[in-house]
PDB file of N, CA and C in Angstrom:
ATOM      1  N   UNK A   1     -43.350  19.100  24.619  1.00  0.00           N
ATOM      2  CA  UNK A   1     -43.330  18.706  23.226  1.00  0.00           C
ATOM      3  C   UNK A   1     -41.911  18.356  22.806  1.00  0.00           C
ATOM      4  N   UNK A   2     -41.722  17.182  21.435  1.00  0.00           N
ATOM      5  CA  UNK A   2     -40.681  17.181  21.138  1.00  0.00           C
ATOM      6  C   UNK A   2     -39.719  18.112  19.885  1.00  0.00           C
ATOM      7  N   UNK A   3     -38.874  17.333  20.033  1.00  0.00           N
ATOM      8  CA  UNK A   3     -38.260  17.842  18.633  1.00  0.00           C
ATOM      9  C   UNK A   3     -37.724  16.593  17.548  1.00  0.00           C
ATOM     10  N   UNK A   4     -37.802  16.779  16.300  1.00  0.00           N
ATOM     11  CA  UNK A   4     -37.689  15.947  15.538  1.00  0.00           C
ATOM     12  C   UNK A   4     -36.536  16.879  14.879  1.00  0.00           C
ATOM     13  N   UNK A   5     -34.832  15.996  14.474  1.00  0.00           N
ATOM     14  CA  UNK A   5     -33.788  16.713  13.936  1.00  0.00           C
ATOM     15  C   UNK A   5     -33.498  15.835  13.428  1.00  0.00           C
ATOM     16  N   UNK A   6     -33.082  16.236  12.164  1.00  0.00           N
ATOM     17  CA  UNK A   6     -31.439  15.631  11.529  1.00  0.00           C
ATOM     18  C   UNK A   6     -30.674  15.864  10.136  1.00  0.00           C
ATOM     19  N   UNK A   7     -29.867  15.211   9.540  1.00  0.00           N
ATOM     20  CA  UNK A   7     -29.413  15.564   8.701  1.00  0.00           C
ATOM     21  C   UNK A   7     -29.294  14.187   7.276  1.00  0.00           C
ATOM     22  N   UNK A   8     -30.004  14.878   6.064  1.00  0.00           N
ATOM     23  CA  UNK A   8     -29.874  14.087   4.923  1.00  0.00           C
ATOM     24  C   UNK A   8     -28.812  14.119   3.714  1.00  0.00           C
ATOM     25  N   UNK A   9     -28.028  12.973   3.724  1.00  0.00           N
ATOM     26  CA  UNK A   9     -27.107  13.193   3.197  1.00  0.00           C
ATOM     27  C   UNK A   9     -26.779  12.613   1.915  1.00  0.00           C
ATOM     28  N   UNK A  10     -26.233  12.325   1.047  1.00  0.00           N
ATOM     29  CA  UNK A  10     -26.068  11.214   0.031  1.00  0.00           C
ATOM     30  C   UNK A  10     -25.348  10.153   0.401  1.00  0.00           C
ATOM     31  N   UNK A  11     -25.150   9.540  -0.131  1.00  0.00           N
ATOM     32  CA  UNK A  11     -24.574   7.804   0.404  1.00  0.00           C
ATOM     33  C   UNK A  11     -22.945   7.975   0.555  1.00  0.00           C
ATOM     34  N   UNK A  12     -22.801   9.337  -0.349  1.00  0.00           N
ATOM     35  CA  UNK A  12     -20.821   9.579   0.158  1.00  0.00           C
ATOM     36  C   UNK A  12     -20.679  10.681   0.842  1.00  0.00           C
ATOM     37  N   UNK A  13     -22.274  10.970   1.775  1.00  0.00           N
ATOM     38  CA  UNK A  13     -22.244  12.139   2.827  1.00  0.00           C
ATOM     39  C   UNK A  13     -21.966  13.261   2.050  1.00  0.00           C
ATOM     40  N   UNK A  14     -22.832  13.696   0.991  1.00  0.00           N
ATOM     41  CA  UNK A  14     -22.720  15.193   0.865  1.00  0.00           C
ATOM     42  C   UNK A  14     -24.262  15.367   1.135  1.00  0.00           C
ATOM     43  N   UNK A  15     -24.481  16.865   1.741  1.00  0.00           N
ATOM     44  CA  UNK A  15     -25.803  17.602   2.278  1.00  0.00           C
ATOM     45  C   UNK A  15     -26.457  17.396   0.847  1.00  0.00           C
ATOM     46  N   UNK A  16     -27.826  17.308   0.959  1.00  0.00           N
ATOM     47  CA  UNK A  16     -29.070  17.133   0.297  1.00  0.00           C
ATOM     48  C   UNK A  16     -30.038  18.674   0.449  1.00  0.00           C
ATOM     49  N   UNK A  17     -29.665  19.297   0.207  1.00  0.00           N
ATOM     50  CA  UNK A  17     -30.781  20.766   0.370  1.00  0.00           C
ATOM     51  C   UNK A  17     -32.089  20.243  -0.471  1.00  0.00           C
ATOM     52  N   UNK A  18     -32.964  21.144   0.509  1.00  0.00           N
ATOM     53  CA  UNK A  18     -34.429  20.695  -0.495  1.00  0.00           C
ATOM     54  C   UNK A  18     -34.828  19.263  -0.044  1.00  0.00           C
ATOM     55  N   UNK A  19     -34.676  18.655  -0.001  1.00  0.00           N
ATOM     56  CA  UNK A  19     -35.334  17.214   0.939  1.00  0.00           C
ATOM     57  C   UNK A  19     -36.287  17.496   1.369  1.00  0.00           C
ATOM     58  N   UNK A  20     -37.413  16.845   1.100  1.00  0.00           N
ATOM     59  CA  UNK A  20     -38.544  17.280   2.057  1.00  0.00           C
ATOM     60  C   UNK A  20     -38.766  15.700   2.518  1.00  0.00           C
ATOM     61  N   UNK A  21     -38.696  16.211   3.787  1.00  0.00           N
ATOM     62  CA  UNK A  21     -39.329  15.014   5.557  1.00  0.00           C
ATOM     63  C   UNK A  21     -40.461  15.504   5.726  1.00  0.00           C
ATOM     64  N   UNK A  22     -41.268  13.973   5.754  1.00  0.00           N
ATOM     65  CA  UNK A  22     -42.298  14.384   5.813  1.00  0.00           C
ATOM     66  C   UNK A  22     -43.441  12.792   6.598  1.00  0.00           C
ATOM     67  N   UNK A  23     -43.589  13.557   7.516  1.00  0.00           N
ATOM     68  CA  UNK A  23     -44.360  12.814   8.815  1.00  0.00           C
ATOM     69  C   UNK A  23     -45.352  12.296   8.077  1.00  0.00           C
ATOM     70  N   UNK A  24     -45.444  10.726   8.066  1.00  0.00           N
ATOM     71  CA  UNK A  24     -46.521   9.923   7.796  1.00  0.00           C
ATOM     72  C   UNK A  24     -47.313   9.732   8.470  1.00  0.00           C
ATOM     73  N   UNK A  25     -47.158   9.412   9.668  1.00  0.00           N
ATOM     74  CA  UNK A  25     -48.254   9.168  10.828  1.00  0.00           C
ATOM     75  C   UNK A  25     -47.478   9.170  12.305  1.00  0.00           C
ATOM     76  N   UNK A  26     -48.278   9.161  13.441  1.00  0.00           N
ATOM     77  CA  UNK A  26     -47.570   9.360  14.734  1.00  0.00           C
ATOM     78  C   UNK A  26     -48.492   9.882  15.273  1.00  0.00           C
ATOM     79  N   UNK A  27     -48.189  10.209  16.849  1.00  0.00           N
ATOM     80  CA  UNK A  27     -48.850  10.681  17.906  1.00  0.00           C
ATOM     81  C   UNK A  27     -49.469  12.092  17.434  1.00  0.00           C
ATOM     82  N   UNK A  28     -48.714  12.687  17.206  1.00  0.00           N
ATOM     83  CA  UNK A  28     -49.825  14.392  16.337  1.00  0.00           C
ATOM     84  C   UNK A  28     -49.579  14.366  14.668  1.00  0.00           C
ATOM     85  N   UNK A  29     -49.861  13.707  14.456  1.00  0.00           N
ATOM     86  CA  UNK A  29     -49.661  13.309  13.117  1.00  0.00           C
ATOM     87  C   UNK A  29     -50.617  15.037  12.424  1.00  0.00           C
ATOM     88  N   UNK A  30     -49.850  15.700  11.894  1.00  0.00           N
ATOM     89  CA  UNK A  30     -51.619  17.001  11.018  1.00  0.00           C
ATOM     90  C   UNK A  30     -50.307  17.703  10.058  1.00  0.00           C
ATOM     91  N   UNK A  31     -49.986  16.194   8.798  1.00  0.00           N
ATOM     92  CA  UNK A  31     -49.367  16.601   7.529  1.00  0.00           C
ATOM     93  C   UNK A  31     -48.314  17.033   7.750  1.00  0.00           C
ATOM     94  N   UNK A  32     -47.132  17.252   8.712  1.00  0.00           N
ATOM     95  CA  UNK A  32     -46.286  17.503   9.441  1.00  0.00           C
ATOM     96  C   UNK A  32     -45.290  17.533   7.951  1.00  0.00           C
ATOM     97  N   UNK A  33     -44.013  18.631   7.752  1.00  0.00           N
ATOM     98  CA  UNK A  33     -43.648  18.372   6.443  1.00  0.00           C
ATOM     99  C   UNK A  33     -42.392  19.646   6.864  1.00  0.00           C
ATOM    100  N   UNK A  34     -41.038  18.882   6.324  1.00  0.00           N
ATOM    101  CA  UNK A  34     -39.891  20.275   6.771  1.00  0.00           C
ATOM    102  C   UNK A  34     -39.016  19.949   5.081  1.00  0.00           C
ATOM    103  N   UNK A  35     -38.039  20.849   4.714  1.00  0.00           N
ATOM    104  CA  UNK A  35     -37.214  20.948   3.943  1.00  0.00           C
ATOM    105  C   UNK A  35     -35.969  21.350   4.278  1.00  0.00           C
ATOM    106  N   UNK A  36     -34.660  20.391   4.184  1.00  0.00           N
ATOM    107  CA  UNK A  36     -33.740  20.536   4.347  1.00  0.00           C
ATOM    108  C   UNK A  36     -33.086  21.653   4.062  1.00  0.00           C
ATOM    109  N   UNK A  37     -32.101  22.777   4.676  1.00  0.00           N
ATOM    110  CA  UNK A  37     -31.400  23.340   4.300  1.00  0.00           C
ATOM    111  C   UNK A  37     -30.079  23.125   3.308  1.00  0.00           C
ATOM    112  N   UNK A  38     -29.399  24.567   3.155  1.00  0.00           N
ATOM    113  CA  UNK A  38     -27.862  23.626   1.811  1.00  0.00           C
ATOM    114  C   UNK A  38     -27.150  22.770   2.603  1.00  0.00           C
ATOM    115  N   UNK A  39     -27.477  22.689   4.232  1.00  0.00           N
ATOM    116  CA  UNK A  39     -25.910  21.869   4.422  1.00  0.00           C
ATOM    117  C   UNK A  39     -27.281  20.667   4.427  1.00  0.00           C
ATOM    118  N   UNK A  40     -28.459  20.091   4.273  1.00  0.00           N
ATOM    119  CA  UNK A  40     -28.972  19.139   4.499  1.00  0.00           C
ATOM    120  C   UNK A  40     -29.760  18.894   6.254  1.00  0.00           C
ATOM    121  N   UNK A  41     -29.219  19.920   6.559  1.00  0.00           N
ATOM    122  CA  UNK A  41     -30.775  19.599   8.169  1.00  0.00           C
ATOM    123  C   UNK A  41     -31.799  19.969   7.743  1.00  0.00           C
ATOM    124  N   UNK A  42     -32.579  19.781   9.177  1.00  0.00           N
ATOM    125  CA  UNK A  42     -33.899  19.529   9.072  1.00  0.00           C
ATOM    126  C   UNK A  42     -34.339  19.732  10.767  1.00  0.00           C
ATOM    127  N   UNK A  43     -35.615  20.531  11.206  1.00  0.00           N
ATOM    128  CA  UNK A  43     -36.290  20.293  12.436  1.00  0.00           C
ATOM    129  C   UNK A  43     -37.175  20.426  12.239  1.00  0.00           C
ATOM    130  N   UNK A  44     -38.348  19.768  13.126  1.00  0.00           N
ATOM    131  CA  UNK A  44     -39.860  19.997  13.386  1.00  0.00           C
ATOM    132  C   UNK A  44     -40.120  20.249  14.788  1.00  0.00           C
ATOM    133  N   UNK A  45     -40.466  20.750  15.100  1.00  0.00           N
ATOM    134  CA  UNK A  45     -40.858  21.231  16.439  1.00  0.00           C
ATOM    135  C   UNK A  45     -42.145  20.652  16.777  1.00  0.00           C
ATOM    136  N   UNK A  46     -42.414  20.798  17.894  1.00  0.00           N
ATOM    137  CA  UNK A  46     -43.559  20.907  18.823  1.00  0.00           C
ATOM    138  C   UNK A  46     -44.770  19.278  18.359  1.00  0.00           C
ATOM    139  N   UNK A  47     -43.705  18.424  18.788  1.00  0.00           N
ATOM    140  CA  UNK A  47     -44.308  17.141  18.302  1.00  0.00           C
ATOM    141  C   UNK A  47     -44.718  16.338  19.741  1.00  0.00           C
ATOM    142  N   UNK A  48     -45.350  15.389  19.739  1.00  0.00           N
ATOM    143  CA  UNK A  48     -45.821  14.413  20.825  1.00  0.00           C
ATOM    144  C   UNK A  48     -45.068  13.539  21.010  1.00  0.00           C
ATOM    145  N   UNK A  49     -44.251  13.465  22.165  1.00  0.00           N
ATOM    146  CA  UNK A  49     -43.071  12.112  21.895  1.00  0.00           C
ATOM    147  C   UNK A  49     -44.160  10.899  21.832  1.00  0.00           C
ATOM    148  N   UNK A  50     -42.843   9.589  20.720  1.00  0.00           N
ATOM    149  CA  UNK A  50     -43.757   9.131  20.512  1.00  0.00           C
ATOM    150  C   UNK A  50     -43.195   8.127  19.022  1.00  0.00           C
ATOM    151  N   UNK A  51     -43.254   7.272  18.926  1.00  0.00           N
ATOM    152  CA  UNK A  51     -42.800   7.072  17.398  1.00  0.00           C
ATOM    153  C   UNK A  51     -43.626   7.544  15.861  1.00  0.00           C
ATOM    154  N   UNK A  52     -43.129   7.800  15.408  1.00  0.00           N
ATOM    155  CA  UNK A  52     -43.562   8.491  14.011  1.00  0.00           C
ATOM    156  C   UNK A  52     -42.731   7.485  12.796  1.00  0.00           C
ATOM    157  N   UNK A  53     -43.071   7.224  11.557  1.00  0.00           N
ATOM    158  CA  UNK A  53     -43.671   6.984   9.964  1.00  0.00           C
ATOM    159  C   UNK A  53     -43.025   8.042   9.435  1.00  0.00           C
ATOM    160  N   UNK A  54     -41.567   8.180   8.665  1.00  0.00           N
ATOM    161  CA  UNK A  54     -41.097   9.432   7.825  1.00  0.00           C
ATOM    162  C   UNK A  54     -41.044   8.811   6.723  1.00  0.00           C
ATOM    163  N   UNK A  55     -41.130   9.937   6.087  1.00  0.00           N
ATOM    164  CA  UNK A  55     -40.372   9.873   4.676  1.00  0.00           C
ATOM    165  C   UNK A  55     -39.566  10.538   3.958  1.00  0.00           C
ATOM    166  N   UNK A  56     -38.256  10.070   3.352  1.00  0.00           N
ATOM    167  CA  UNK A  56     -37.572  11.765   2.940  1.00  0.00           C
ATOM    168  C   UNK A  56     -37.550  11.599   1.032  1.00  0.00           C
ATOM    169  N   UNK A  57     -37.991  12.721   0.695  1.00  0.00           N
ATOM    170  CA  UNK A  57     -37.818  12.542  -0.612  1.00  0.00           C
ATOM    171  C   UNK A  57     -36.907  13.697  -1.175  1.00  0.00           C
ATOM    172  N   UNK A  58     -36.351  13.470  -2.575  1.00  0.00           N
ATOM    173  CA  UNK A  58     -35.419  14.567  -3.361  1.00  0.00           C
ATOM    174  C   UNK A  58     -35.119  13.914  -4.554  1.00  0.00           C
ATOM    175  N   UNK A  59     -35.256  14.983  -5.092  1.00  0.00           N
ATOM    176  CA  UNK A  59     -35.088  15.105  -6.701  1.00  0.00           C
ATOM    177  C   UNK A  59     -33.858  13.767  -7.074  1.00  0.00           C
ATOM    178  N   UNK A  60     -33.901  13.394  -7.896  1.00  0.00           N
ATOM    179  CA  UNK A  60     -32.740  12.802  -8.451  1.00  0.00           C
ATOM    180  C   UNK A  60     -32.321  11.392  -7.324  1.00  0.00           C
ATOM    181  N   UNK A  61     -32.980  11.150  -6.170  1.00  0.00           N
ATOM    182  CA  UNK A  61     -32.707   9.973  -5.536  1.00  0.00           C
ATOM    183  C   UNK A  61     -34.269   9.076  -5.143  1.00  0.00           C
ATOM    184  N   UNK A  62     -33.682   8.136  -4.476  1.00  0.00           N
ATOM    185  CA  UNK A  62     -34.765   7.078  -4.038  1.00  0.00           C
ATOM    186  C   UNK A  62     -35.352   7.264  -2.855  1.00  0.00           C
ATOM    187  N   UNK A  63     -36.844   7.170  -2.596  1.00  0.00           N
ATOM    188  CA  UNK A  63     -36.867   7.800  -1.639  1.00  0.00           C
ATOM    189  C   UNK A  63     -36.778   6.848  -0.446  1.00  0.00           C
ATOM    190  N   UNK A  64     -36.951   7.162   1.021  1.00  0.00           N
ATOM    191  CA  UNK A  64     -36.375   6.422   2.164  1.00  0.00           C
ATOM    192  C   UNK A  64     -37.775   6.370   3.036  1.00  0.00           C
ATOM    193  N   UNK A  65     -38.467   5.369   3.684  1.00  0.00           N
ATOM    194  CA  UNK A  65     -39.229   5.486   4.225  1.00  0.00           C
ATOM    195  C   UNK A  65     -38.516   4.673   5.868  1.00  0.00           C
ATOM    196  N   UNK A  66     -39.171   5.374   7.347  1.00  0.00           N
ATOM    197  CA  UNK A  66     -38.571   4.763   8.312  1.00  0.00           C
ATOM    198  C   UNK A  66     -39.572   5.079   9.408  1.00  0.00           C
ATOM    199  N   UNK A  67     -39.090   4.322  10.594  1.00  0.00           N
ATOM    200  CA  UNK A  67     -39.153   4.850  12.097  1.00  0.00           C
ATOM    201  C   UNK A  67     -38.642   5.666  12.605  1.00  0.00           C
ATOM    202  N   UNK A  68     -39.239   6.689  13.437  1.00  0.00           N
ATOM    203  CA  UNK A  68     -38.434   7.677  14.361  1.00  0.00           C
ATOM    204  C   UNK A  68     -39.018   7.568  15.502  1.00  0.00           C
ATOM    205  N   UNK A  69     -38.030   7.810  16.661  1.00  0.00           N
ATOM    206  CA  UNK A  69     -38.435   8.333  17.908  1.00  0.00           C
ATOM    207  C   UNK A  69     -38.405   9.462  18.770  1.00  0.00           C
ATOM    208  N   UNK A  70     -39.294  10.050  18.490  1.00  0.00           N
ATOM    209  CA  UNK A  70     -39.604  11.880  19.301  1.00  0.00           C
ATOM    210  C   UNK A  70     -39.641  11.622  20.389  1.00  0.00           C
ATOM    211  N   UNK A  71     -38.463  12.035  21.321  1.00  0.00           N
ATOM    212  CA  UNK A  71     -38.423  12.227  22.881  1.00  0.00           C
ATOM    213  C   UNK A  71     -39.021  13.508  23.058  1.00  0.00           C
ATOM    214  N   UNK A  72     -39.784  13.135  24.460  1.00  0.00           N
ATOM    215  CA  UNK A  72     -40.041  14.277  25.567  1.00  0.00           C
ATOM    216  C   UNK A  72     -39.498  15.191  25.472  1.00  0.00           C
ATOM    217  N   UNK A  73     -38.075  14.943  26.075  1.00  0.00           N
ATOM    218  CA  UNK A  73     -37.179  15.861  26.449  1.00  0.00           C
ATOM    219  C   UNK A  73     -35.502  15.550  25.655  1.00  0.00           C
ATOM    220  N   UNK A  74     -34.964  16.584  25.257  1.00  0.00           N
ATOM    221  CA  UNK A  74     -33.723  16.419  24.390  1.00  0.00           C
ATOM    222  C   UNK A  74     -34.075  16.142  22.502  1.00  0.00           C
ATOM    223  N   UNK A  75     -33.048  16.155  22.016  1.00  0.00           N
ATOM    224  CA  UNK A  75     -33.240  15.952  20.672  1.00  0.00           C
ATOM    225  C   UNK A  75     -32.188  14.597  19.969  1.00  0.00           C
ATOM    226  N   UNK A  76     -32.902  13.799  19.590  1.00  0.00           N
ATOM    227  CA  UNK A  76     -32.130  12.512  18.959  1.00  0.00           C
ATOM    228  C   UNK A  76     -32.137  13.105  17.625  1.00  0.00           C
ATOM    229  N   UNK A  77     -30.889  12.771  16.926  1.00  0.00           N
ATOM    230  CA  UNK A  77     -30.572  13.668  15.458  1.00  0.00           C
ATOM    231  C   UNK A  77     -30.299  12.819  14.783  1.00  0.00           C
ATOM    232  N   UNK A  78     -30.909  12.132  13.723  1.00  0.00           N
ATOM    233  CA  UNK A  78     -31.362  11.446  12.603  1.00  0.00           C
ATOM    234  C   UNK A  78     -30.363  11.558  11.066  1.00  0.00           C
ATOM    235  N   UNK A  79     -29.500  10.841  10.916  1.00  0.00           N
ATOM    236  CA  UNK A  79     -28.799  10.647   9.967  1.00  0.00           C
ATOM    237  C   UNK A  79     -29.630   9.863   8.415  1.00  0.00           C
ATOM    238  N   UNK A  80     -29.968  10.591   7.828  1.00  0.00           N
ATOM    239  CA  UNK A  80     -30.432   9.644   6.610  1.00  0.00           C
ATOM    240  C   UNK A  80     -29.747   9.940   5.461  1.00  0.00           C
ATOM    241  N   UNK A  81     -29.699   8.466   4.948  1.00  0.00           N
ATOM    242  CA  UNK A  81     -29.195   8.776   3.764  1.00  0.00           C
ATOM    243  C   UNK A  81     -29.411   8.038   2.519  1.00  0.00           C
ATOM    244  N   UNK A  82     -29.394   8.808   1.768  1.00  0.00           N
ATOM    245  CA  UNK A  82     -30.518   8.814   0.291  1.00  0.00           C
ATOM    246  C   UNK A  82     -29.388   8.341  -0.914  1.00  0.00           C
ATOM    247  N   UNK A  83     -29.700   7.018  -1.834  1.00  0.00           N
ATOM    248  CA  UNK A  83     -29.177   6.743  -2.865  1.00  0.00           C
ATOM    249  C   UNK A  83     -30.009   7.101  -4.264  1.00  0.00           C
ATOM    250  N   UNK A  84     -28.313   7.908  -4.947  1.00  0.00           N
ATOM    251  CA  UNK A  84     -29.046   8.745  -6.451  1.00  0.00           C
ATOM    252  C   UNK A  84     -29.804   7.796  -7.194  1.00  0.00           C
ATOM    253  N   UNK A  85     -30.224   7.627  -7.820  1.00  0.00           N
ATOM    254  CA  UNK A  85     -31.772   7.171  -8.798  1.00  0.00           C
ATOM    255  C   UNK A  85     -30.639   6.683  -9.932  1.00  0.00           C
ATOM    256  N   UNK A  86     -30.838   5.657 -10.248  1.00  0.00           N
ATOM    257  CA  UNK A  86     -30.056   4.468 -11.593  1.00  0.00           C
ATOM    258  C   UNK A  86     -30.736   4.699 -12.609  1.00  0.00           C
ATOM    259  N   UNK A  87     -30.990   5.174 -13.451  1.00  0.00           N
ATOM    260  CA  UNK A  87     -31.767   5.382 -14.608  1.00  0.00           C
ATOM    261  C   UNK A  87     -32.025   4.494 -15.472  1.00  0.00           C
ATOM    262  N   UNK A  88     -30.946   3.303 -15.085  1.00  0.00           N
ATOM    263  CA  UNK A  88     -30.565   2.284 -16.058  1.00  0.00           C
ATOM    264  C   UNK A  88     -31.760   0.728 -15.136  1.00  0.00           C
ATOM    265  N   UNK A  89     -31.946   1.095 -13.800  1.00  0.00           N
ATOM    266  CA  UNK A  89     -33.118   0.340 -13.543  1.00  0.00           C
ATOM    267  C   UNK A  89     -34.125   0.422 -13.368  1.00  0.00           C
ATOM    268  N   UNK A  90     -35.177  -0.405 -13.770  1.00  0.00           N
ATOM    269  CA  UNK A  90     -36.517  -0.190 -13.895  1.00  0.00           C
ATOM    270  C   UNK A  90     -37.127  -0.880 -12.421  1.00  0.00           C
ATOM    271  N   UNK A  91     -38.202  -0.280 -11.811  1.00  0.00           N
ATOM    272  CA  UNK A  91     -39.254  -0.818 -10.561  1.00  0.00           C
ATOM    273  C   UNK A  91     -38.020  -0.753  -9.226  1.00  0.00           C
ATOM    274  N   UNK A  92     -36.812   0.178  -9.045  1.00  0.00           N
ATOM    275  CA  UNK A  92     -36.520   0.214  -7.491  1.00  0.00           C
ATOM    276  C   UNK A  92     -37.791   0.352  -7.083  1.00  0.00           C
ATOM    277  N   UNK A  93     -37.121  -0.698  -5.790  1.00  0.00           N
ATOM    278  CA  UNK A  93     -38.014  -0.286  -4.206  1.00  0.00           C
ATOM    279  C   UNK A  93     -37.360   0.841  -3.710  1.00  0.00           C
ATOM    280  N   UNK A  94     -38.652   1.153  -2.681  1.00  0.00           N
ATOM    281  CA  UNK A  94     -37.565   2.323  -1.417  1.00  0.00           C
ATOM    282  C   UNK A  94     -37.518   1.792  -0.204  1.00  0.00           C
ATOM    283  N   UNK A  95     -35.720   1.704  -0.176  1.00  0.00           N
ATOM    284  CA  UNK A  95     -35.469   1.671   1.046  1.00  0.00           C
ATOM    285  C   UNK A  95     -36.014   1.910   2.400  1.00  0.00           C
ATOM    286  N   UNK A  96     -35.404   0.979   3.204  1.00  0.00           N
ATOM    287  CA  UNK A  96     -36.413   0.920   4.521  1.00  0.00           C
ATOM    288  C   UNK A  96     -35.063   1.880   5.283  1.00  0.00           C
ATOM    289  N   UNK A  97     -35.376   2.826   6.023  1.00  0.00           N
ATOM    290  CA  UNK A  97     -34.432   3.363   7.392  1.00  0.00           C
ATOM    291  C   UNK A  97     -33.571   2.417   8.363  1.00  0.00           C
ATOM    292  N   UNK A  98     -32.763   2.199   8.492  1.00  0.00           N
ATOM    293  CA  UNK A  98     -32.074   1.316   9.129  1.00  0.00           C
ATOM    294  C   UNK A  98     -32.640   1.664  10.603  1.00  0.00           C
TER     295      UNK A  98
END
């Protein structure tokens, strides 16, 4: 099984606590869902390598929807990062994961 890691940050790299990642679809796809710690990580364990459908959401920003890839073996560690919410615009999109 794999592991799914990484860390969510704001756009001038400060940790995001509370973030919730949360597996859209993939090889064991069953509602799969983690919350960042204060410095902003994140793991899921015991996944099907395989590409997976995330999403990260948090209070006060936009949320990020992307691709991931769950290896077999080892852990690829996932940098995302989340821009604060403009209050002053109406209908943002959400960002795609680079």
């Amino acid at each position: 099984m794999g592991l799914l890691a990484g860390v969510v940050r704001t756009t001038d790299r400060q940790p995001i606590p509370d973030a919730r990642v949360l597996v859209v679809s993939g090889p064991s796809h069953h509602d799969i869902a983690a919350l960042t710690n204060a410095k902003g990580r994140f793991r899921m364990g015991g996944l099907e390598p395989g590409k997976y459908r995330i999403e990260v959401i948090a209070d006060g920003y936009l949320p990020v929807r992307g691709s991931v890839r769950v290896l077999a073996e080892g852990t690829r560690l996932y940098r995302i990062a989340l821009e604060a919410i403009d209050l002053d615009v109406d209908g943002a999109s959400v960002p795609e994961l680079d």
